[in-house]
N, C-alpha and C. Protein backbone atom coordinates (compact mmCIF):
# COMPACT_ATOMS: atom_id res chain seq x y z
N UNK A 1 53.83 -40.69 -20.44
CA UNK A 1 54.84 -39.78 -20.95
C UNK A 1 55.54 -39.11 -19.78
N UNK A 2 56.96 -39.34 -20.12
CA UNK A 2 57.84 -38.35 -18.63
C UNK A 2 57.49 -37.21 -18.96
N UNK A 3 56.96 -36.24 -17.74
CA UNK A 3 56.67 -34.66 -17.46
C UNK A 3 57.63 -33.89 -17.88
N UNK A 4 58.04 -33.14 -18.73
CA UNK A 4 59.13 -32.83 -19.27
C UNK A 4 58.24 -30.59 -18.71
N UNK A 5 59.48 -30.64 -17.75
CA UNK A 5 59.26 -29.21 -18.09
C UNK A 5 60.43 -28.11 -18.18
N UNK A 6 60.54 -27.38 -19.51
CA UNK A 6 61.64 -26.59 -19.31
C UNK A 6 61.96 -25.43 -18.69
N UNK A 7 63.17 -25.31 -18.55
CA UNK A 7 63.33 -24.05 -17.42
C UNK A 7 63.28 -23.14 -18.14
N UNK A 8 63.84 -22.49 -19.39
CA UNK A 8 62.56 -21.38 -20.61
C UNK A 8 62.04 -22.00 -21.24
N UNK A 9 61.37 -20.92 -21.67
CA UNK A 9 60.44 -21.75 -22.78
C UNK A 9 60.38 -20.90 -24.32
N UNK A 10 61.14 -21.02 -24.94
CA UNK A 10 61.64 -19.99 -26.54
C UNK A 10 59.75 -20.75 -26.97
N UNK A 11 59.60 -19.47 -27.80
CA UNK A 11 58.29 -19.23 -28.59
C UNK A 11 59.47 -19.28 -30.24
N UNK A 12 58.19 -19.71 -30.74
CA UNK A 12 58.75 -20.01 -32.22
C UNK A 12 57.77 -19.54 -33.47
N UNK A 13 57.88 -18.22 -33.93
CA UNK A 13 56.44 -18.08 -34.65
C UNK A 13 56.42 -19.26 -36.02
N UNK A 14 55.39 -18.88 -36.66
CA UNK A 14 55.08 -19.54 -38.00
C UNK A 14 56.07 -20.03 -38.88
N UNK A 15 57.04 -19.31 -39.23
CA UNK A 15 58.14 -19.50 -40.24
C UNK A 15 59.23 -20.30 -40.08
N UNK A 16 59.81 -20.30 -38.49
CA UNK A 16 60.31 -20.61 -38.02
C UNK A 16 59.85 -22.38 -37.41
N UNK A 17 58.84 -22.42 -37.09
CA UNK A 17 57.55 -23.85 -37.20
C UNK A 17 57.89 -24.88 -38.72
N UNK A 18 58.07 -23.74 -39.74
CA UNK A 18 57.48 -24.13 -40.97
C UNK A 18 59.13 -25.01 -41.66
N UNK A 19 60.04 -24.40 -41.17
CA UNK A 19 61.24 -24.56 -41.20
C UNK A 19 62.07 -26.00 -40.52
N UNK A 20 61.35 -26.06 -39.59
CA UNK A 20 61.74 -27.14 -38.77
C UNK A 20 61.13 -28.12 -38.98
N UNK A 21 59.74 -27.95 -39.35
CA UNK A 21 59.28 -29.12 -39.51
C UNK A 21 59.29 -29.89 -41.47
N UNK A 22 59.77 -28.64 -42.24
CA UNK A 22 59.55 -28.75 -43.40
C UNK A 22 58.03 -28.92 -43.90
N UNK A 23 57.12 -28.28 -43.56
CA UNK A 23 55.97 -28.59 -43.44
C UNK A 23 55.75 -26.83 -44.60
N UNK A 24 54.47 -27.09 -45.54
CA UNK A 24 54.18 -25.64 -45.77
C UNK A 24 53.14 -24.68 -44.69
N UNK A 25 52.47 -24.05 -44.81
CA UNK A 25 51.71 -22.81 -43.95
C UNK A 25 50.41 -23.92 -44.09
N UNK A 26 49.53 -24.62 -45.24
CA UNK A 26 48.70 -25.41 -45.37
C UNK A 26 48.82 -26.70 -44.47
N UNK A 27 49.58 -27.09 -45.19
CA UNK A 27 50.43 -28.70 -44.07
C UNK A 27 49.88 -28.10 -42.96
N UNK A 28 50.67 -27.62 -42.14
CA UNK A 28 50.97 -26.86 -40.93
C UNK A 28 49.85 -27.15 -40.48
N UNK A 29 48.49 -26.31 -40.75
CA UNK A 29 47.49 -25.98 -40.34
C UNK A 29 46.07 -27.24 -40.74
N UNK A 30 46.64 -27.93 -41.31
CA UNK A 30 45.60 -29.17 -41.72
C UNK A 30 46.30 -30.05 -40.38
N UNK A 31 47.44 -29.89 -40.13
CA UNK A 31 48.00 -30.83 -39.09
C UNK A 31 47.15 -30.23 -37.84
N UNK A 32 47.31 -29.48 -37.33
CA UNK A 32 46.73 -29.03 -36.46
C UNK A 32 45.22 -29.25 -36.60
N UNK A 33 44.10 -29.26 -37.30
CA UNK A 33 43.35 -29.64 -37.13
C UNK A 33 43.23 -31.06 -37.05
N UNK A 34 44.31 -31.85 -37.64
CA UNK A 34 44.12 -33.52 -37.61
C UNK A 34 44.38 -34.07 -36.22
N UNK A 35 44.85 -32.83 -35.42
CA UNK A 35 45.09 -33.45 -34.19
C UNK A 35 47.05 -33.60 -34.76
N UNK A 36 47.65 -33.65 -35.39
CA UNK A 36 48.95 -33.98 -35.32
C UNK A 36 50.30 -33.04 -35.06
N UNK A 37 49.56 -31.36 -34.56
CA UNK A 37 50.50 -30.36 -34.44
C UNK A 37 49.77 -29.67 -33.00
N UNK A 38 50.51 -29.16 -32.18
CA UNK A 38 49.75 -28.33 -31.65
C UNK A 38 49.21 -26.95 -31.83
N UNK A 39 48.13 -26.76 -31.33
CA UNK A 39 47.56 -24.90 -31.57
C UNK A 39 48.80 -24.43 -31.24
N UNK A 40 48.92 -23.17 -31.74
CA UNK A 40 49.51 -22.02 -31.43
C UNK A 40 49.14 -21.54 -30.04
N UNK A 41 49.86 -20.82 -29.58
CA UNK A 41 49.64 -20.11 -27.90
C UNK A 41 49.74 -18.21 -28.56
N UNK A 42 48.68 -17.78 -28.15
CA UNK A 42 48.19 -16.53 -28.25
C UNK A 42 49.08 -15.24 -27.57
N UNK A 43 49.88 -14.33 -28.34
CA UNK A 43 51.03 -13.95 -27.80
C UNK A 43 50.38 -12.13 -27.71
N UNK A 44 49.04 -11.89 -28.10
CA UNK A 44 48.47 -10.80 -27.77
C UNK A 44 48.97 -10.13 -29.10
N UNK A 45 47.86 -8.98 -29.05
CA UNK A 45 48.26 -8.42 -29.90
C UNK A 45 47.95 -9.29 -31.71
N UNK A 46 47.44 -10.52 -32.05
CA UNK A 46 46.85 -10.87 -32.51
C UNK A 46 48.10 -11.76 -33.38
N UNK A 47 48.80 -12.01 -32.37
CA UNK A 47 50.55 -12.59 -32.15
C UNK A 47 50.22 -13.69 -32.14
N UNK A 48 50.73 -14.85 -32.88
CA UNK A 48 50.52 -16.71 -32.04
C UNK A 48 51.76 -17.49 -32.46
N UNK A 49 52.37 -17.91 -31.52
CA UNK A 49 53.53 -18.66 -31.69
C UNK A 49 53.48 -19.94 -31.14
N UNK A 50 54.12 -21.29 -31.43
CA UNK A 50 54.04 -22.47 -31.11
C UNK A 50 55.39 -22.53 -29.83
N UNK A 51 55.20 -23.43 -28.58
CA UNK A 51 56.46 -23.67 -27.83
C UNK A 51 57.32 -24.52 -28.25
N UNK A 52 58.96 -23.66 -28.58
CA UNK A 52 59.35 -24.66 -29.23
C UNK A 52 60.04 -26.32 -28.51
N UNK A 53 59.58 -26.58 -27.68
CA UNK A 53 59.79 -27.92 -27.06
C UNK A 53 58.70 -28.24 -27.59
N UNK A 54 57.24 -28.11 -28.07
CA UNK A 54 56.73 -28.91 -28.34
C UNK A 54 56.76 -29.10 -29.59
N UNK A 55 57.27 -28.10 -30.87
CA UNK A 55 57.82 -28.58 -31.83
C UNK A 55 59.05 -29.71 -31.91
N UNK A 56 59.49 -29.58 -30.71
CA UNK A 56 60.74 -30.50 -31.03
C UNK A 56 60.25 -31.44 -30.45
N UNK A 57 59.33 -31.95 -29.76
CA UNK A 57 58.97 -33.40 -29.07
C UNK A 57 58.15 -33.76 -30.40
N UNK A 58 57.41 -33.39 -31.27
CA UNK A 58 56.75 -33.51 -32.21
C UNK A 58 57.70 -34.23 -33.27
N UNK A 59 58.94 -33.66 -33.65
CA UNK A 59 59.63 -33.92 -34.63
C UNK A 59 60.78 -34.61 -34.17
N UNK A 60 61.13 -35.19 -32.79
CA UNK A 60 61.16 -36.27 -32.02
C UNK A 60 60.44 -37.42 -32.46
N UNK A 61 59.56 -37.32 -32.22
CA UNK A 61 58.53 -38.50 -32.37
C UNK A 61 58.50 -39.28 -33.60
N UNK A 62 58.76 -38.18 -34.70
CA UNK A 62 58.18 -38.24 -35.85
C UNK A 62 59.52 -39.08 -36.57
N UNK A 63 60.73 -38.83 -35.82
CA UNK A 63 62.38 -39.31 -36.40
C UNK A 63 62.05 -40.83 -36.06
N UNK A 64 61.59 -41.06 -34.72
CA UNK A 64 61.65 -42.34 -34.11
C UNK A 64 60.82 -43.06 -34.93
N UNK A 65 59.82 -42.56 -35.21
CA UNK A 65 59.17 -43.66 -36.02
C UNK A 65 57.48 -43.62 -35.75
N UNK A 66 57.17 -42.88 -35.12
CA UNK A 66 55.75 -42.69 -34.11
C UNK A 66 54.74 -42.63 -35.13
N UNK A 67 53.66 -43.49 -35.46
CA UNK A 67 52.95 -43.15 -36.23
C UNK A 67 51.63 -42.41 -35.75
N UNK A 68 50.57 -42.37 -36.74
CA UNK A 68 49.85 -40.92 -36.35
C UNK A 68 48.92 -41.16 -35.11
N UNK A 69 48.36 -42.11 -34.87
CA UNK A 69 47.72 -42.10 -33.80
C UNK A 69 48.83 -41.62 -32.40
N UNK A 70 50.04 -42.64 -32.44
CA UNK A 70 50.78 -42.08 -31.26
C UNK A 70 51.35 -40.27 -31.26
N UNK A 71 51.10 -40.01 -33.05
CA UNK A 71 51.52 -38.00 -32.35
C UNK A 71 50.29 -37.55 -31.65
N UNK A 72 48.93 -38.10 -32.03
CA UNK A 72 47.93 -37.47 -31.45
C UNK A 72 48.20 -37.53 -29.78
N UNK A 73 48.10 -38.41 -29.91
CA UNK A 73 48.24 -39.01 -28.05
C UNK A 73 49.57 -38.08 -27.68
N UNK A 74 50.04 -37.58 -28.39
CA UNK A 74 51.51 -37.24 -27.78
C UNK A 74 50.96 -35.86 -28.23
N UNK A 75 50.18 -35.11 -28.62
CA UNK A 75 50.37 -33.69 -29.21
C UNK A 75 49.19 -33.40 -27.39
N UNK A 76 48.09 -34.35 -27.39
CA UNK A 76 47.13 -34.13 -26.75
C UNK A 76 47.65 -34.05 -25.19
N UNK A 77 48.81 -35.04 -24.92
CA UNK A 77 49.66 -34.75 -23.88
C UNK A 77 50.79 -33.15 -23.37
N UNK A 78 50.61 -33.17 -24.55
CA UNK A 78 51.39 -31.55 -24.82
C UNK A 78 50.26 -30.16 -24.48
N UNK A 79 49.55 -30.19 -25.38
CA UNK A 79 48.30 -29.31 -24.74
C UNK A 79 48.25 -29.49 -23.07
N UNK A 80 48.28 -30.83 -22.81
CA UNK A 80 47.42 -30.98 -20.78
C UNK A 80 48.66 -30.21 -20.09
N UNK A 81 49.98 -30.22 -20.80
CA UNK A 81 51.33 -29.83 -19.93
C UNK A 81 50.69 -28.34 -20.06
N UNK A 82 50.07 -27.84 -21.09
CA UNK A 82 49.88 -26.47 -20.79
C UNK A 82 49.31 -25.67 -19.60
N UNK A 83 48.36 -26.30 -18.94
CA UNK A 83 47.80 -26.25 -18.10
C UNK A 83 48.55 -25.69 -17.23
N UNK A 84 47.95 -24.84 -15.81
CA UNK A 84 48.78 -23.98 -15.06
C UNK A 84 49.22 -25.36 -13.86
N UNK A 85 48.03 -25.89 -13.80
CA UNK A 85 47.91 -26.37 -12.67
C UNK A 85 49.43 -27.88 -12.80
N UNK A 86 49.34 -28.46 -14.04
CA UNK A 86 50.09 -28.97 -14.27
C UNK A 86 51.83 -28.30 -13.94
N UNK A 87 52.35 -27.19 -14.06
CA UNK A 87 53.39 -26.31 -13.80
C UNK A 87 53.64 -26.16 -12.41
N UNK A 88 52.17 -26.57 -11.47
CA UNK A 88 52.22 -26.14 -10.57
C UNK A 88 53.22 -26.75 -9.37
């Protein structure tokens, strides 16, 4: 996967997630455990919002045709970009 890193990075809470992907609050969160969404990123304060590049590489994927094993591989690639060291 090309290293894709953006120069901001917009946070996208729940509703806004739920919207884009047409997905409900359930969906949402069964995806994420299936491995096919990523976790939320912890915004303090008991805050969690998704990055929205990785909603949109997600729903990228999903236009092209990517079936579920390749979002995993592609969600699990998204998590490693989180990494500091990766930014670095």
């Amino acid at each position: 996967m090309k290293q894709f890193f953006p120069s901001t990075i917009q946070f996208r809470k729940l509703p806004d997630v739920k919207e884009s992907t047409g997905d409900s609050r359930t969906t949402h969160y069964r995806k994420i455990q299936d491995g096919l969404m990523t976790r939320p990123v912890s915004r303090g304060g008991g805050r969690v919002a998704w990055p929205g590049y990785e909603i949109d590489a997600i729903n990228r994927a999903r236009v092209s045709g990517f079936r579920d094993e390749a979002i995993k591989d592609l969600v699990t690639k998204l998590h490693e970009l989180r990494s500091l060291e990766t930014w670095a």
